[in-house]
N, C-alpha and C. Protein backbone atom coordinates (compact mmCIF):
# COMPACT_ATOMS: atom_id res chain seq x y z
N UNK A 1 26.26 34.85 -3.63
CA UNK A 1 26.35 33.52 -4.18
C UNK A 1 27.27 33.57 -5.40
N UNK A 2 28.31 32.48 -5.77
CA UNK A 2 28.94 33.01 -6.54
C UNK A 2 28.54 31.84 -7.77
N UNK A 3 29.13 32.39 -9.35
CA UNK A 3 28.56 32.24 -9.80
C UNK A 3 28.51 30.51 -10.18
N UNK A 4 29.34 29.71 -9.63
CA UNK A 4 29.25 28.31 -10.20
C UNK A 4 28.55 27.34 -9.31
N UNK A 5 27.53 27.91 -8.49
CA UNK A 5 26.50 27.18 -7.95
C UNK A 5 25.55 27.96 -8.07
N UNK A 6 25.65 28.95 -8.90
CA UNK A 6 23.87 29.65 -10.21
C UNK A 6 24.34 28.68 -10.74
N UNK A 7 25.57 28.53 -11.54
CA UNK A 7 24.90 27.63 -13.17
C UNK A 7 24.67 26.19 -12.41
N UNK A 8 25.17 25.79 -11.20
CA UNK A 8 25.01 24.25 -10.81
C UNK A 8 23.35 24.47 -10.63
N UNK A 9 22.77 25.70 -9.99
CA UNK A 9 21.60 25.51 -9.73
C UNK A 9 20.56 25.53 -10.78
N UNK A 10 21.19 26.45 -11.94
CA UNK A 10 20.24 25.94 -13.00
C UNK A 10 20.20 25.07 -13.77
N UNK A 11 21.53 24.46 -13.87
CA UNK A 11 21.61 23.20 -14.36
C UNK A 11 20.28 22.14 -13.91
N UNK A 12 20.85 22.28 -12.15
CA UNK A 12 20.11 21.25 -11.61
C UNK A 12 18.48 21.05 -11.77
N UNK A 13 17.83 22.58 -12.23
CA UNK A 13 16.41 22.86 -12.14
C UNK A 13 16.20 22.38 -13.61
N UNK A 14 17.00 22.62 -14.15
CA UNK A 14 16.86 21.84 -15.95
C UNK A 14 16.78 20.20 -16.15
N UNK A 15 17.58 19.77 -15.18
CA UNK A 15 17.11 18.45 -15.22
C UNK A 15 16.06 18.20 -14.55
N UNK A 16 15.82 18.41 -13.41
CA UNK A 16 14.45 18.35 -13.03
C UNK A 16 13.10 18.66 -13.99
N UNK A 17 13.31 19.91 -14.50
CA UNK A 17 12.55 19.85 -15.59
C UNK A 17 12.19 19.10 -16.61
N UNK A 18 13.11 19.04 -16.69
CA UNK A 18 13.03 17.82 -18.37
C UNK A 18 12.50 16.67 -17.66
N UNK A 19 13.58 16.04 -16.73
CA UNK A 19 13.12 14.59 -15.90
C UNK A 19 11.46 14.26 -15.52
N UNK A 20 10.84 15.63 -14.94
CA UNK A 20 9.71 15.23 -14.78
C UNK A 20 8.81 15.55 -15.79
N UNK A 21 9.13 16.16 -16.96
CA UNK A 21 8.09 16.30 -18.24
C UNK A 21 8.61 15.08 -19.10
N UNK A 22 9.45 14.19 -19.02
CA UNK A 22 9.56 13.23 -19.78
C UNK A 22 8.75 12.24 -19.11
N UNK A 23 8.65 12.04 -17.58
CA UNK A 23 7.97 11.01 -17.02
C UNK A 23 6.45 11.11 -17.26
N UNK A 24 6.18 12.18 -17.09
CA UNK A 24 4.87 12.31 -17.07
C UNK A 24 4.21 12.45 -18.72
N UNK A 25 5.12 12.73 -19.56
CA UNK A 25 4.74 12.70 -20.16
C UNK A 25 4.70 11.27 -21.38
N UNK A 26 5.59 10.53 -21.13
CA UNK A 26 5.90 9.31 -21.55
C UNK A 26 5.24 8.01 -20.97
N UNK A 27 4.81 8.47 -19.89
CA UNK A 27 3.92 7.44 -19.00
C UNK A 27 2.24 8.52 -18.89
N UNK A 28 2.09 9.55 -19.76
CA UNK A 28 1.11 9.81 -19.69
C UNK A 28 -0.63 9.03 -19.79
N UNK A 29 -0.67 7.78 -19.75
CA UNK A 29 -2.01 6.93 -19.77
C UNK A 29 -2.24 6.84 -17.97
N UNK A 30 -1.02 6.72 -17.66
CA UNK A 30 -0.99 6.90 -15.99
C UNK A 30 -1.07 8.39 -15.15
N UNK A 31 -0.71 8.89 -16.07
CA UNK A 31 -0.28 10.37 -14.98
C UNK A 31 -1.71 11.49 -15.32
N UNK A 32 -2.90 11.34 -15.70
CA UNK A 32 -3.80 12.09 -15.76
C UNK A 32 -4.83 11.25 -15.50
N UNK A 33 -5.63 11.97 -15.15
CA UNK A 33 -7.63 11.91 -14.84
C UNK A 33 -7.70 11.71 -13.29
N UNK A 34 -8.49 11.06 -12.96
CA UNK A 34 -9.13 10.94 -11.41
C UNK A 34 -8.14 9.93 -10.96
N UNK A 35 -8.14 8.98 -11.40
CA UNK A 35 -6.87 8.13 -11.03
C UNK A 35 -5.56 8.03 -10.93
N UNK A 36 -4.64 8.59 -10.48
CA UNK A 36 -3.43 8.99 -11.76
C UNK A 36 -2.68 8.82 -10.69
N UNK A 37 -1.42 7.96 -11.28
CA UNK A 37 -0.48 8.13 -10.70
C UNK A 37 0.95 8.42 -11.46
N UNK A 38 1.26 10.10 -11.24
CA UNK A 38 1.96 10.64 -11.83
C UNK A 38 4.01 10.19 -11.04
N UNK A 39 4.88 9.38 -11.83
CA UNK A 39 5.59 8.71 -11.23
C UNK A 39 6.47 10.27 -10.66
N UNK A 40 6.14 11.00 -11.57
CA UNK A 40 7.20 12.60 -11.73
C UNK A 40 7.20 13.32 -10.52
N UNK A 41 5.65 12.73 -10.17
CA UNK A 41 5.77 13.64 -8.33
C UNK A 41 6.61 13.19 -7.07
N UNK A 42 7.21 11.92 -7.72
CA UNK A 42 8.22 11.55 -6.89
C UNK A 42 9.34 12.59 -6.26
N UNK A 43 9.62 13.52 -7.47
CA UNK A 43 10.55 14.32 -7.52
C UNK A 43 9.93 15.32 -6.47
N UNK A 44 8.74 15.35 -6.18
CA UNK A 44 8.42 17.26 -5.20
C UNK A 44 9.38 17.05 -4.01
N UNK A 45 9.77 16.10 -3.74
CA UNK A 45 10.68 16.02 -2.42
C UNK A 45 11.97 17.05 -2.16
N UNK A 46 11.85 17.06 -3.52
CA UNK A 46 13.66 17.94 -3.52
C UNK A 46 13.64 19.01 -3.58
N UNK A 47 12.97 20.12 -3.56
CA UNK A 47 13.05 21.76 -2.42
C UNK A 47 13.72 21.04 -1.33
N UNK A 48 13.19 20.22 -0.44
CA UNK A 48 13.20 19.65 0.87
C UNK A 48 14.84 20.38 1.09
N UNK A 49 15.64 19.67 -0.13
CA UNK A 49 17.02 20.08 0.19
C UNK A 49 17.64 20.98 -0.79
N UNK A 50 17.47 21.43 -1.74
CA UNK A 50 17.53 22.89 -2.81
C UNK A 50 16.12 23.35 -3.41
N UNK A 51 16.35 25.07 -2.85
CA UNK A 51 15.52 25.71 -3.48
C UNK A 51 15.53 25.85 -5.28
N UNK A 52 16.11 25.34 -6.15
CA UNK A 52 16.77 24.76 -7.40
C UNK A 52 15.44 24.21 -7.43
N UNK A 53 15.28 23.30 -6.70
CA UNK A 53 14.06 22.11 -7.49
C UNK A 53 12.70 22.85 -7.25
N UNK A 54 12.55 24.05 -6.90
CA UNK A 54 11.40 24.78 -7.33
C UNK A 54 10.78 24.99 -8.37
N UNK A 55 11.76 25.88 -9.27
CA UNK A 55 11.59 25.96 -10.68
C UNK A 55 11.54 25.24 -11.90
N UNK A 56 12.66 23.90 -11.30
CA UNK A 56 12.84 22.64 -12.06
C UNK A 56 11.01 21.92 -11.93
N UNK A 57 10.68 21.77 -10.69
CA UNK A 57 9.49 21.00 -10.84
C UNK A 57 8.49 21.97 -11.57
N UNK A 58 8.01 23.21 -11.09
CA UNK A 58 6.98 23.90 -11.67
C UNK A 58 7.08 24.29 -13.12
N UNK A 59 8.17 24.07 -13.68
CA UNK A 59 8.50 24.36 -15.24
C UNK A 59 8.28 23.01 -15.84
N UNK A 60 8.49 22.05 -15.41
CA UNK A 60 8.07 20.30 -15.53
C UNK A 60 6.90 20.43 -15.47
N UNK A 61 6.25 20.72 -14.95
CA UNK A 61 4.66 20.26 -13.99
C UNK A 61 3.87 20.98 -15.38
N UNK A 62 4.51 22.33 -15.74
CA UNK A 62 4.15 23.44 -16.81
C UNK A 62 3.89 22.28 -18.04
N UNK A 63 4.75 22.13 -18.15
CA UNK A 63 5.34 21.71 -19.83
C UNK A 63 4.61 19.91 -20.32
N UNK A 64 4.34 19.26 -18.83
CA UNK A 64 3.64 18.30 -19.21
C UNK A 64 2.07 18.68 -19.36
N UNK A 65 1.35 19.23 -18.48
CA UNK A 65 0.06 19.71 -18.69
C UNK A 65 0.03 20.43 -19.57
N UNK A 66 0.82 20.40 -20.69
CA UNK A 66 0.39 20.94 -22.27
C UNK A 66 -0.28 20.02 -22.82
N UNK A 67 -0.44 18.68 -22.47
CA UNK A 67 -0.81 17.28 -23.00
C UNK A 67 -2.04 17.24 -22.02
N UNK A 68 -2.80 17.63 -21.33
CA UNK A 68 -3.67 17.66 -20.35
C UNK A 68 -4.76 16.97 -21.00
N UNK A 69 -5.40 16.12 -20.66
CA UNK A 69 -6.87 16.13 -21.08
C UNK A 69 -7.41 17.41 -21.10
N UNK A 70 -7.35 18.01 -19.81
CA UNK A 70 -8.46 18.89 -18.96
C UNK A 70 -7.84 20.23 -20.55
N UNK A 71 -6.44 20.37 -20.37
CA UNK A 71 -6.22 21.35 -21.28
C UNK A 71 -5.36 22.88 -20.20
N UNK A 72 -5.66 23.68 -20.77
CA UNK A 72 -5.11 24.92 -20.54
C UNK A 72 -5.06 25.06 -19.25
N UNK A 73 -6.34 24.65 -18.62
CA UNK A 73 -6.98 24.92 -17.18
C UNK A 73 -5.94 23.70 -16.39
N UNK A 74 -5.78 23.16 -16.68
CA UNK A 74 -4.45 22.04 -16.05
C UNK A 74 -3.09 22.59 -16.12
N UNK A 75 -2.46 23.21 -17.19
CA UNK A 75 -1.39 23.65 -17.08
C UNK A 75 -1.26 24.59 -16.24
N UNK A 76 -2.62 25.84 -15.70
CA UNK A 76 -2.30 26.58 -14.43
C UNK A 76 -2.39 26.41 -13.55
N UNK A 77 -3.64 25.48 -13.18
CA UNK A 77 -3.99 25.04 -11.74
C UNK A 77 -3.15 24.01 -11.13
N UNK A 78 -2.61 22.94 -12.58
CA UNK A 78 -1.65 21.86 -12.31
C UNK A 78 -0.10 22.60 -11.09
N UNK A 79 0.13 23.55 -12.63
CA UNK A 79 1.68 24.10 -11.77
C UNK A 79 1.18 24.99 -10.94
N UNK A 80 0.25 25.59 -10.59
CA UNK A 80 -0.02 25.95 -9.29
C UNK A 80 0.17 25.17 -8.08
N UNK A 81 -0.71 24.28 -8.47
CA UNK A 81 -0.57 23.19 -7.04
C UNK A 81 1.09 22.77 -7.02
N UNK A 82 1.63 22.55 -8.24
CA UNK A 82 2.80 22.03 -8.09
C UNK A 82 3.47 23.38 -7.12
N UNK A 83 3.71 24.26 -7.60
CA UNK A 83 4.82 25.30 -6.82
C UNK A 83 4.10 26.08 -5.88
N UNK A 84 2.85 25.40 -5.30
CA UNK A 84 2.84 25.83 -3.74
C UNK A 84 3.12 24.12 -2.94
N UNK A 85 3.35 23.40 -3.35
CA UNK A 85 3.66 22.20 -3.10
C UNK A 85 5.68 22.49 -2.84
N UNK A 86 5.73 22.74 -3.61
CA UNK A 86 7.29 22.88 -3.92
C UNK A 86 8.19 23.91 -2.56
N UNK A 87 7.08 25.09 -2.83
CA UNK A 87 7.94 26.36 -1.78
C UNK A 87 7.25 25.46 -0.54
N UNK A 88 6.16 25.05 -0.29
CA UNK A 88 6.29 25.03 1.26
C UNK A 88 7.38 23.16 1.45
N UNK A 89 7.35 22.66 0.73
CA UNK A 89 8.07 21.39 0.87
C UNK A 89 9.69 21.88 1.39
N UNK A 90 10.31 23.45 0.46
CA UNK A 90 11.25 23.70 0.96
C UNK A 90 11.52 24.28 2.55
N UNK A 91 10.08 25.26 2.81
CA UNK A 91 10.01 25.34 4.17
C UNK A 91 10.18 24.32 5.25
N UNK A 92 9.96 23.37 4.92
CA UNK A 92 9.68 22.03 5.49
C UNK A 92 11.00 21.63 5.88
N UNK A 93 11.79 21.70 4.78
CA UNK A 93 13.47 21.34 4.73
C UNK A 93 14.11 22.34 5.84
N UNK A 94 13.67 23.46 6.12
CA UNK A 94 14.49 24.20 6.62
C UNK A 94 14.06 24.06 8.40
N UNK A 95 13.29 23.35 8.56
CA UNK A 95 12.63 23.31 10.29
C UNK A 95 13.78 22.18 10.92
N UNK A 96 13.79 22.57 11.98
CA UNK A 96 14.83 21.57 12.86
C UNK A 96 13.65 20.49 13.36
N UNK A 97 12.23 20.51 12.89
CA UNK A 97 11.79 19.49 13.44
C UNK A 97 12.15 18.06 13.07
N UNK A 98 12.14 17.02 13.65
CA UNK A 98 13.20 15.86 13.60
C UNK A 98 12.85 15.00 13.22
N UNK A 99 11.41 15.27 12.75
CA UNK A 99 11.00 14.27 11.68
C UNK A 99 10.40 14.65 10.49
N UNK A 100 11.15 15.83 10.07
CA UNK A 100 10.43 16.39 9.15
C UNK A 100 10.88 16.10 7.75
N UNK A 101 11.65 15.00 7.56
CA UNK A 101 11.91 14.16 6.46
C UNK A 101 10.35 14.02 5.92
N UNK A 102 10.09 12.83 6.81
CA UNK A 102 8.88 12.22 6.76
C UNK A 102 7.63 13.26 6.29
N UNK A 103 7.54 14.46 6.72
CA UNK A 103 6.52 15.48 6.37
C UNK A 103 7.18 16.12 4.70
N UNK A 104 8.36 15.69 4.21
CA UNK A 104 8.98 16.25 2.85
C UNK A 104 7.60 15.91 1.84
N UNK A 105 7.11 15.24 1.79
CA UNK A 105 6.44 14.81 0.64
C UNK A 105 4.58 14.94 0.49
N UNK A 106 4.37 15.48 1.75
CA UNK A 106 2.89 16.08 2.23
C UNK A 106 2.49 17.09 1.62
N UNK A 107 3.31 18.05 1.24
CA UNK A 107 2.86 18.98 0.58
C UNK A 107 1.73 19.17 -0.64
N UNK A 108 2.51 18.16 -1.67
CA UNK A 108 2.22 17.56 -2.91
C UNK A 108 1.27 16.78 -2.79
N UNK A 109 1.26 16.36 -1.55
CA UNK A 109 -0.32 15.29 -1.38
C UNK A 109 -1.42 16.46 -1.31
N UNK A 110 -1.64 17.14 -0.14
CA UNK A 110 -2.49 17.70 -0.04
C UNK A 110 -2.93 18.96 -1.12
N UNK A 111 -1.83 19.68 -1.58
CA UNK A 111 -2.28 20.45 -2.70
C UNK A 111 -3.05 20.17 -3.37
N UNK A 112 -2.33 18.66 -4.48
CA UNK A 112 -3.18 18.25 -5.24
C UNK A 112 -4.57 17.43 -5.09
N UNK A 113 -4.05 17.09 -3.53
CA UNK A 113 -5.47 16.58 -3.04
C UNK A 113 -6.79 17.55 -3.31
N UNK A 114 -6.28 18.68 -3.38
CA UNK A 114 -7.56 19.99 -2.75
C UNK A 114 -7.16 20.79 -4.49
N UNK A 115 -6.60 21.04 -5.07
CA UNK A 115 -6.23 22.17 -6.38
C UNK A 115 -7.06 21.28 -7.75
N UNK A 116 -6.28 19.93 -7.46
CA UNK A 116 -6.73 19.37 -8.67
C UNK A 116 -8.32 18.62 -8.61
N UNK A 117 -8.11 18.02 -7.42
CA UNK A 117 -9.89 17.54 -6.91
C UNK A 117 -10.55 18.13 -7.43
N UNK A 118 -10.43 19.70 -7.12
CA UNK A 118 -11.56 20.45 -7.28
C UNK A 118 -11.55 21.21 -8.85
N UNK A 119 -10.59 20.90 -9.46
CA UNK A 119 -10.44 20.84 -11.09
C UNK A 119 -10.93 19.88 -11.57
N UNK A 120 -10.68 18.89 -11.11
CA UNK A 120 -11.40 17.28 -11.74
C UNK A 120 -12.95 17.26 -11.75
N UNK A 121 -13.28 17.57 -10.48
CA UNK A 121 -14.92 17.64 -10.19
C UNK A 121 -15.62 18.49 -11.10
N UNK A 122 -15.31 19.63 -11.25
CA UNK A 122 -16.02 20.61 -12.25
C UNK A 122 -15.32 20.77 -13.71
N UNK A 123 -14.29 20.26 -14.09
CA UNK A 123 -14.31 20.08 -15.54
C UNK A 123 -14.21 18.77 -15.74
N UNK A 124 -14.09 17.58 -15.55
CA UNK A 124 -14.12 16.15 -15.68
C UNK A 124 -15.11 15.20 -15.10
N UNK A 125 -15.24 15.21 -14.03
CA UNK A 125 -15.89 14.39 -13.99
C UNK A 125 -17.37 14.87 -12.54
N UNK A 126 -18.46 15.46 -13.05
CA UNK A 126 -18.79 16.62 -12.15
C UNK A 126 -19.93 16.10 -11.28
N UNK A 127 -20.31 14.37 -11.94
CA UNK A 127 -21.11 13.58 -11.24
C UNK A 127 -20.30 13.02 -9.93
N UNK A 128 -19.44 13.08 -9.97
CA UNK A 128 -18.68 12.37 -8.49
C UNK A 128 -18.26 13.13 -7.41
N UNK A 129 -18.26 12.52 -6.31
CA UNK A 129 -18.38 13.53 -4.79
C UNK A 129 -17.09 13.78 -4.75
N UNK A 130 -16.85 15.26 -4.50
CA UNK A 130 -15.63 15.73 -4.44
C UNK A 130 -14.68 14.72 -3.57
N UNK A 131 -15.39 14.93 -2.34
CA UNK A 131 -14.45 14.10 -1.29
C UNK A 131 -13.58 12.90 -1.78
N UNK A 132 -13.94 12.14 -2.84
CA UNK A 132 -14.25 10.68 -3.19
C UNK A 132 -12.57 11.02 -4.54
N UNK A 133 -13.13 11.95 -4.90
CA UNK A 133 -11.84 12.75 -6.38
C UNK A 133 -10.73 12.98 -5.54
N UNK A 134 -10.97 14.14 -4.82
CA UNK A 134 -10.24 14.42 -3.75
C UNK A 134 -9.19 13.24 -3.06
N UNK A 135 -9.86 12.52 -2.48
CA UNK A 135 -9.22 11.12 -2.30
C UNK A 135 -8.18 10.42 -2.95
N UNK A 136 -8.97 10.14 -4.00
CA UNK A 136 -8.30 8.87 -5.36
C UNK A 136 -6.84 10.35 -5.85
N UNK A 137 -7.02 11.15 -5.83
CA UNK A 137 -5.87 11.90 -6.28
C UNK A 137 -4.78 12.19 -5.09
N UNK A 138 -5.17 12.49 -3.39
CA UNK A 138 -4.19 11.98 -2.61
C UNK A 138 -3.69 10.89 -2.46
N UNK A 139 -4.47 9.82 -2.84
CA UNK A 139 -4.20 8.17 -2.86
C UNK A 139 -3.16 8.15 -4.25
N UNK A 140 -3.09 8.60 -5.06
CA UNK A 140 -2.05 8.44 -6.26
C UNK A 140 -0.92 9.18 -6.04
N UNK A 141 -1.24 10.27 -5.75
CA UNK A 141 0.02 11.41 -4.94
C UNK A 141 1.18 10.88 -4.19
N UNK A 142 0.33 10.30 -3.13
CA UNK A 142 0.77 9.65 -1.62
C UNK A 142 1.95 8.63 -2.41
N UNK A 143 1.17 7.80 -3.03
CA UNK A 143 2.03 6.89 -3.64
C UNK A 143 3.29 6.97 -3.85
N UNK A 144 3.00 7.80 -4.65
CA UNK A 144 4.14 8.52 -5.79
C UNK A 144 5.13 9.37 -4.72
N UNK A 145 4.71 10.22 -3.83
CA UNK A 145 5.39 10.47 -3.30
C UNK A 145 6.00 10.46 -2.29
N UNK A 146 5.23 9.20 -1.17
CA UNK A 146 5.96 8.71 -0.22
C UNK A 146 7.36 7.83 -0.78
N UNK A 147 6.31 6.82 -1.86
CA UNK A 147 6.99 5.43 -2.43
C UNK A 147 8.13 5.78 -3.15
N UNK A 148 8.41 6.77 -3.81
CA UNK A 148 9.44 6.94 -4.65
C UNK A 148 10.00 8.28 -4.03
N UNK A 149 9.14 9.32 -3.69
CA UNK A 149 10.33 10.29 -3.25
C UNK A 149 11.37 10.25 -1.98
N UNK A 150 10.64 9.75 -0.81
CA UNK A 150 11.72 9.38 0.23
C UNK A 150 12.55 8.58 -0.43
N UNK A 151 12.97 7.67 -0.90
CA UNK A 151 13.61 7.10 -1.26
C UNK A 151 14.57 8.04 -1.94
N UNK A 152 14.49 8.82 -2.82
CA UNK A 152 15.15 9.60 -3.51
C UNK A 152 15.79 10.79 -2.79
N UNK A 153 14.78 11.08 -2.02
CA UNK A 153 15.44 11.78 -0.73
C UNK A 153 16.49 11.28 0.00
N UNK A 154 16.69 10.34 0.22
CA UNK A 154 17.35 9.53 1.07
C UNK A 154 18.72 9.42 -0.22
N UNK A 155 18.36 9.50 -1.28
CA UNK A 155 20.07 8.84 -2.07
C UNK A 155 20.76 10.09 -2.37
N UNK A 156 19.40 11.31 -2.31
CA UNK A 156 20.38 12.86 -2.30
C UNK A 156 21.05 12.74 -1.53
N UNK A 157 20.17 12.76 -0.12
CA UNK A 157 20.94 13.39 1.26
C UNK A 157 22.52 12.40 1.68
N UNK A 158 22.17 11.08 1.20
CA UNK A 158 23.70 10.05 1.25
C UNK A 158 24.54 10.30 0.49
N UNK A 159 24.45 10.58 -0.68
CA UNK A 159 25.50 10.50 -1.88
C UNK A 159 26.18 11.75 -1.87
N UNK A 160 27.87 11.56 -1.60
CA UNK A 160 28.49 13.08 -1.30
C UNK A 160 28.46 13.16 -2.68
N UNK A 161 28.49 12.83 -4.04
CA UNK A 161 28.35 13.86 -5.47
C UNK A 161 27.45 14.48 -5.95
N UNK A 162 25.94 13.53 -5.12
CA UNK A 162 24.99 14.82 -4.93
C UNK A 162 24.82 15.73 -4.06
N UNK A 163 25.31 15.30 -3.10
CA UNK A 163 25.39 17.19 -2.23
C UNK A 163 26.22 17.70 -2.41
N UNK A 164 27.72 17.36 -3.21
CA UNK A 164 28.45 18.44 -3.33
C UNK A 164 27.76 19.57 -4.36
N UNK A 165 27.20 18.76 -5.47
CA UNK A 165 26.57 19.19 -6.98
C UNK A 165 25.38 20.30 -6.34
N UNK A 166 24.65 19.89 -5.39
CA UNK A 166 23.55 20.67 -4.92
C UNK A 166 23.95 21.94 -3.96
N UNK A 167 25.26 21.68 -3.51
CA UNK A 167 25.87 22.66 -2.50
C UNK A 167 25.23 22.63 -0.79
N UNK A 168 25.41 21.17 -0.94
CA UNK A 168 25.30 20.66 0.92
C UNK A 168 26.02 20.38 1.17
């Protein structure tokens, strides 16, 4: 790989970074507790088409759960879920299956459906049925990342100055 699509790629993971610790963290009354709809997860879509937005999201995902309610225990379990969300979203990108656009943004649902649920239940809120946490956090996910990341998916994969910049 030579070297001016490393620095394009770290460039690119730096904005991602920042982009989604400013969202989440600037719209933070929305992007934490049982309810949350974090607008930043819009972004998990993009492994789909650079492995770049791996590090960009899980260093984001890092740097906002410094502000956690939950605390410490959010900043690992958070970017956990985020960057197993992330690597398999890129797997996802790489299948010739033909609708696997549409599967780009599942990842991030279900992780956090199941990583953070079960963070929420036992440090937040420990009277409520998992299933029910579980839920309301794929239901905010989903949102976020059907509603805004296909879409965003869709203006990468069109726009030749972002795939030249990304190296598609």
């Amino acid at each position: 790989m030579n070297s001016s699509k490393k620095v394009r790629g770290l460039v690119f993971a730096s904005v991602i970074a920042a982009i989604y610790a400013v969202l989440t963290i600037s719209l933070s009354f929305m992007s934490f507790g049982v309810v949350q709809y974090r607008i930043a997860e819009g972004l998990t879509v993009l492994p789909f088409i650079t492995p770049y937005a791996i590090p960009g999201l899980t260093i984001g995902c890092l740097i906002s759960n410094i502000i956690s309610p939950v605390g410490t225990v959010d900043m690992v379990l958070g970017t956990f879920a985020t960057l197993i969300a992330a690597i398999a979203t890129y797997y996802i990108g790489k299948t010739n299956f033909k609708y696997n656009k549409l599967l780009a943004p599942l990842p991030a649902v279900i992780s956090n459906a199941i990583i953070i649920g079960l963070m929420l239940k036992y440090l937040y809120v420990p009277d409520m049925p998992l299933w029910l946490i579980s839920l309301e956090v794929a239901w905010g996910e989903a949102l976020c990342c059907y509603g805004l990341g296909l879409p965003l998916l869709e203006v990468f994969q069109k726009n030749p100055v972002l795939k030249k910049f990304i190296g598609k």
